[in-house]
Protein backbone atom coordinates (compact mmCIF):
# COMPACT_ATOMS: atom_id res chain seq x y z
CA UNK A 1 13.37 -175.95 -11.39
CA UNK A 2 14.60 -178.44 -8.78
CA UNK A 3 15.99 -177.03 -5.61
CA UNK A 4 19.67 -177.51 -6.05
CA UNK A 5 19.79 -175.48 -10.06
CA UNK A 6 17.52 -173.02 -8.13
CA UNK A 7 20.09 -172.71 -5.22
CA UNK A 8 23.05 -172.19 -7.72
CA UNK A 9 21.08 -169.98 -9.83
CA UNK A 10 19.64 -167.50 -6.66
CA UNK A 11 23.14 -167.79 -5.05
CA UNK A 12 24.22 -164.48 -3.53
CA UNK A 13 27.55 -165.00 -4.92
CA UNK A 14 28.93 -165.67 -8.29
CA UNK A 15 29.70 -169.30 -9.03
CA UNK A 16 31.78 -170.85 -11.65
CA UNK A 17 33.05 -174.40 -12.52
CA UNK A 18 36.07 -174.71 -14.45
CA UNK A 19 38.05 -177.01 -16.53
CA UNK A 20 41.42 -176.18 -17.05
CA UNK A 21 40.50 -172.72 -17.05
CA UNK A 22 37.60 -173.06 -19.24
CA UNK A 23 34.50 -171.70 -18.39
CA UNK A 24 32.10 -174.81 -18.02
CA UNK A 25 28.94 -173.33 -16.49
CA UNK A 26 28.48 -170.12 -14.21
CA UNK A 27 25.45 -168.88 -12.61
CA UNK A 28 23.70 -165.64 -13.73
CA UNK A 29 24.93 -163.36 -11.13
CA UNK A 30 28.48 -164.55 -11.84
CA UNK A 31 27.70 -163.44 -15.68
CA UNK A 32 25.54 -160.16 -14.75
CA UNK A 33 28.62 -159.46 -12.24
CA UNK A 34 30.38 -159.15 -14.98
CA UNK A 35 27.78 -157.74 -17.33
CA UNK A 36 28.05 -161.06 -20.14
CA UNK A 37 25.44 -162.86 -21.12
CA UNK A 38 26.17 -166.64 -19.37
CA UNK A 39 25.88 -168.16 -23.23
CA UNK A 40 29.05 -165.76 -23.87
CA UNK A 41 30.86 -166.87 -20.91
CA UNK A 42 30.45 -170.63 -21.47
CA UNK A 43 33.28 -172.61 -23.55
CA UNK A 44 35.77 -169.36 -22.54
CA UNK A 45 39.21 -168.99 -21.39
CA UNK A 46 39.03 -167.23 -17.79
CA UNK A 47 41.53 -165.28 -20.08
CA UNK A 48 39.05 -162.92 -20.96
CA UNK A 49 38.10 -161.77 -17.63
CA UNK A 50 41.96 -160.89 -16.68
CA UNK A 51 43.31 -157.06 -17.89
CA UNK A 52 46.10 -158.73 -19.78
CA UNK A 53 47.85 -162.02 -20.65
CA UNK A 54 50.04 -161.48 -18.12
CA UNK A 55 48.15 -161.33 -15.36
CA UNK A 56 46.10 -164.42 -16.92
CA UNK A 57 49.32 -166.12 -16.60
CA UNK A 58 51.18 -164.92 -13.42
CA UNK A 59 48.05 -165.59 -11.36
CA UNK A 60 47.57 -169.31 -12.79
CA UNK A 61 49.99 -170.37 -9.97
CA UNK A 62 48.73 -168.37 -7.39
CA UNK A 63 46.80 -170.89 -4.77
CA UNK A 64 47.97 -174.63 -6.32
CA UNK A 65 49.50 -175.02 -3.21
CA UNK A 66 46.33 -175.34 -1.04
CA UNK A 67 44.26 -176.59 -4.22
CA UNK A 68 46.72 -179.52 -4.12
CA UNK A 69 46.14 -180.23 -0.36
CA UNK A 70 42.33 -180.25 -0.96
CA UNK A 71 41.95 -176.74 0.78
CA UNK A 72 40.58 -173.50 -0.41
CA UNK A 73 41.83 -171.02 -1.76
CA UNK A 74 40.74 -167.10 -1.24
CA UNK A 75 42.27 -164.01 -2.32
CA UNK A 76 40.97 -160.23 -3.73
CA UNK A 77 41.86 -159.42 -7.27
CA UNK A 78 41.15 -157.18 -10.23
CA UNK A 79 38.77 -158.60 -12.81
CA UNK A 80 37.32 -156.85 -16.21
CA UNK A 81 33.70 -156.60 -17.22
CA UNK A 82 32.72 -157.21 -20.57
CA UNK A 83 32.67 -153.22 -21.49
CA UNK A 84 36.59 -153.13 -19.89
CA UNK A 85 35.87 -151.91 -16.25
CA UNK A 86 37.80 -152.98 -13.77
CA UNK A 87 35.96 -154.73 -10.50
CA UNK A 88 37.54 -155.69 -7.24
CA UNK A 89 35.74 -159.15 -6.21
CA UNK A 90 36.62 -161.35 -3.36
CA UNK A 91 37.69 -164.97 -4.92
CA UNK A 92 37.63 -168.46 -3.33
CA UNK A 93 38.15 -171.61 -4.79
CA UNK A 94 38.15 -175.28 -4.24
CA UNK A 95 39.63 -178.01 -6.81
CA UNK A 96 37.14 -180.96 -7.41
CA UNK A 97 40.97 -182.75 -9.01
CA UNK A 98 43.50 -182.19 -5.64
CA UNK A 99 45.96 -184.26 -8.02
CA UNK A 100 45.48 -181.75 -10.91
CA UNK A 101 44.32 -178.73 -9.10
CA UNK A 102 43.20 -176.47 -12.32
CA UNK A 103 41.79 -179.74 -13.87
CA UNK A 104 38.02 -178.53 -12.53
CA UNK A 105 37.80 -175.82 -9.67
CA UNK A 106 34.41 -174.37 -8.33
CA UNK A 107 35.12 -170.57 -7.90
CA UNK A 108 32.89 -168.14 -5.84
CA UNK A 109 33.15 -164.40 -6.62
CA UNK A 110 31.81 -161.45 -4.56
CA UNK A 111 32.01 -158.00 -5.73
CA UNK A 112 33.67 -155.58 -2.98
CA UNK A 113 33.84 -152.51 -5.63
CA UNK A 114 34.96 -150.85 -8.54
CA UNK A 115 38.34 -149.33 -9.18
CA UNK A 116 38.47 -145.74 -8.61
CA UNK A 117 37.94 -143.45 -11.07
CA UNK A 118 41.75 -142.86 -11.39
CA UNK A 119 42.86 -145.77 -13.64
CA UNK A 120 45.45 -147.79 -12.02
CA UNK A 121 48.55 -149.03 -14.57
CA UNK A 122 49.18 -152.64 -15.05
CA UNK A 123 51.98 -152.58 -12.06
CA UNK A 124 49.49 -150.46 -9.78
CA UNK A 125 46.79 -153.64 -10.09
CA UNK A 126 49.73 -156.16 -9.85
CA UNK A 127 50.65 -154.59 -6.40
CA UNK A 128 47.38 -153.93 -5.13
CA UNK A 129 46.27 -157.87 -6.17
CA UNK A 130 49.38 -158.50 -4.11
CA UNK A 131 48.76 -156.43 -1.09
CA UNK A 132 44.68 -157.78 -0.97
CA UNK A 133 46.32 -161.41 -0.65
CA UNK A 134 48.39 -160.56 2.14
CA UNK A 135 51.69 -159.99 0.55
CA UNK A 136 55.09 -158.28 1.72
CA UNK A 137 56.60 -156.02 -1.28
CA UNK A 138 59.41 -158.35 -0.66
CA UNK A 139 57.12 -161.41 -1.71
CA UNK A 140 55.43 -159.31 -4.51
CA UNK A 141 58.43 -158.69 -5.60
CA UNK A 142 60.11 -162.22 -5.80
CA UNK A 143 56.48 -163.17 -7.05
CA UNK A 144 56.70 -160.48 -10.22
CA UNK A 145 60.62 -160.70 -10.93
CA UNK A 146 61.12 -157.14 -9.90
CA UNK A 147 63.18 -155.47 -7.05
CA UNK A 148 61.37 -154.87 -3.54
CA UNK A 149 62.39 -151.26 -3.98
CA UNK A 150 60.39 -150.86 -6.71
CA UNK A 151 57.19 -152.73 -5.37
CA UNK A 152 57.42 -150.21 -2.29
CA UNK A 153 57.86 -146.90 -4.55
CA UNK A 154 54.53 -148.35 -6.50
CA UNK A 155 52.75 -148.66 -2.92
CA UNK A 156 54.15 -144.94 -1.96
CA UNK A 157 52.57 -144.17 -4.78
CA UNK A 158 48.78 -145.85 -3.99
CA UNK A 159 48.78 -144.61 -0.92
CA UNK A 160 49.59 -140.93 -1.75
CA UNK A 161 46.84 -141.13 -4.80
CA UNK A 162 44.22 -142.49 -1.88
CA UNK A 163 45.38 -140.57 0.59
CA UNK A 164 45.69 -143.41 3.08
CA UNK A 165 48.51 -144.18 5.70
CA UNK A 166 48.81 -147.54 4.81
CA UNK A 167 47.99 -150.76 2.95
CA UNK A 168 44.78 -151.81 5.34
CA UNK A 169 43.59 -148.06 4.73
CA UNK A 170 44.37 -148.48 0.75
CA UNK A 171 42.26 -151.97 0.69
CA UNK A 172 39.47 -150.45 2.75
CA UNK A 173 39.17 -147.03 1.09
CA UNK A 174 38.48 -149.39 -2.12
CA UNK A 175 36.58 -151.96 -0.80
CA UNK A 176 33.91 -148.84 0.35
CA UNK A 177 34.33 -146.30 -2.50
CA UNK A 178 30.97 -147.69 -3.68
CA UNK A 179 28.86 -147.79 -1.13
């Protein structure tokens, strides 16, 4: 094995190239990450790593900006494992196409943990996804077509299951619940 494919192979980090949001090659801790075989992973729609459609779709957008302007990207999001557990993972990107950002990006992923054993609704992991990038509820909000009022009673409501004071406690109390 030359010393580059053994470098992307024994990365610390997950690594994927995509094409249009197409699964073109990933390394093996990207795939055990996510507990997949790589073969099962290659030729897919990032689609199947998402917890619905939705999400698949609102967070397509999520980043061109910087992608365009030849920067990375980075965020923290919710992604699902092959058997349907949700993982909280640390996400950067780069686009190889600045002039068609999605046309092939090289991703990293890190995992930070797993949800908590309370399962979070569809809202609760649009929120939190919005809080670990930084967000107001004002810009989650305009983001997900939905009132800032409600974005805050759904953070009330995280930080009262966690039993945190506030969103840095929330992201923290997650990012160790593993470890």
């Amino acid at each position: 094995m030359d010393i580059e494919t053994l470098a992307f192979e024994e990365a610390p980090v997950g690594i994927v190239l995509t094409e249009c949001r197409i699964i073109r090659a990933c390394n093996l801790t990207f795939s055990s990450m996510l507990g997949y075989r790589r073969e099962d992973l290659i030729g897919q729609s990032f689609r199947m790593l998402y917890p619905s459609g939705e999400e698949f779709d609102r967070i397509r957008d999520i980043g061109l900006e910087p992608l365009k302007r030849d920067e990375y990207y980075s965020d923290e999001r919710m992604m699902s494992t092959a058997n349907g557990v949700m993982i909280w993972c640390r996400f950067r990107a780069h686009s190889l196409t600045p002039s068609d950002p999605l046309a092939q990006v090289v991703m990293s992923f890190t995992r930070i943990a797993d949800t908590p054993p309370v399962a979070l609704s569809p809202r609760e992991r649009q929120v939190l996804g919005g809080i670990g990038r930084g967000l107001t509820s004002k810009e989650i909000a305009h983001e997900l077509g939905l009132s800032p009022r409600t974005i805050d009673d759904v953070r009330a409501r995280l930080l009262r299951r966690f039993s945190v004071r506030n969103a840095a406690e929330l992201l923290a109390k997650l990012t160790y619940l593993d470890q």
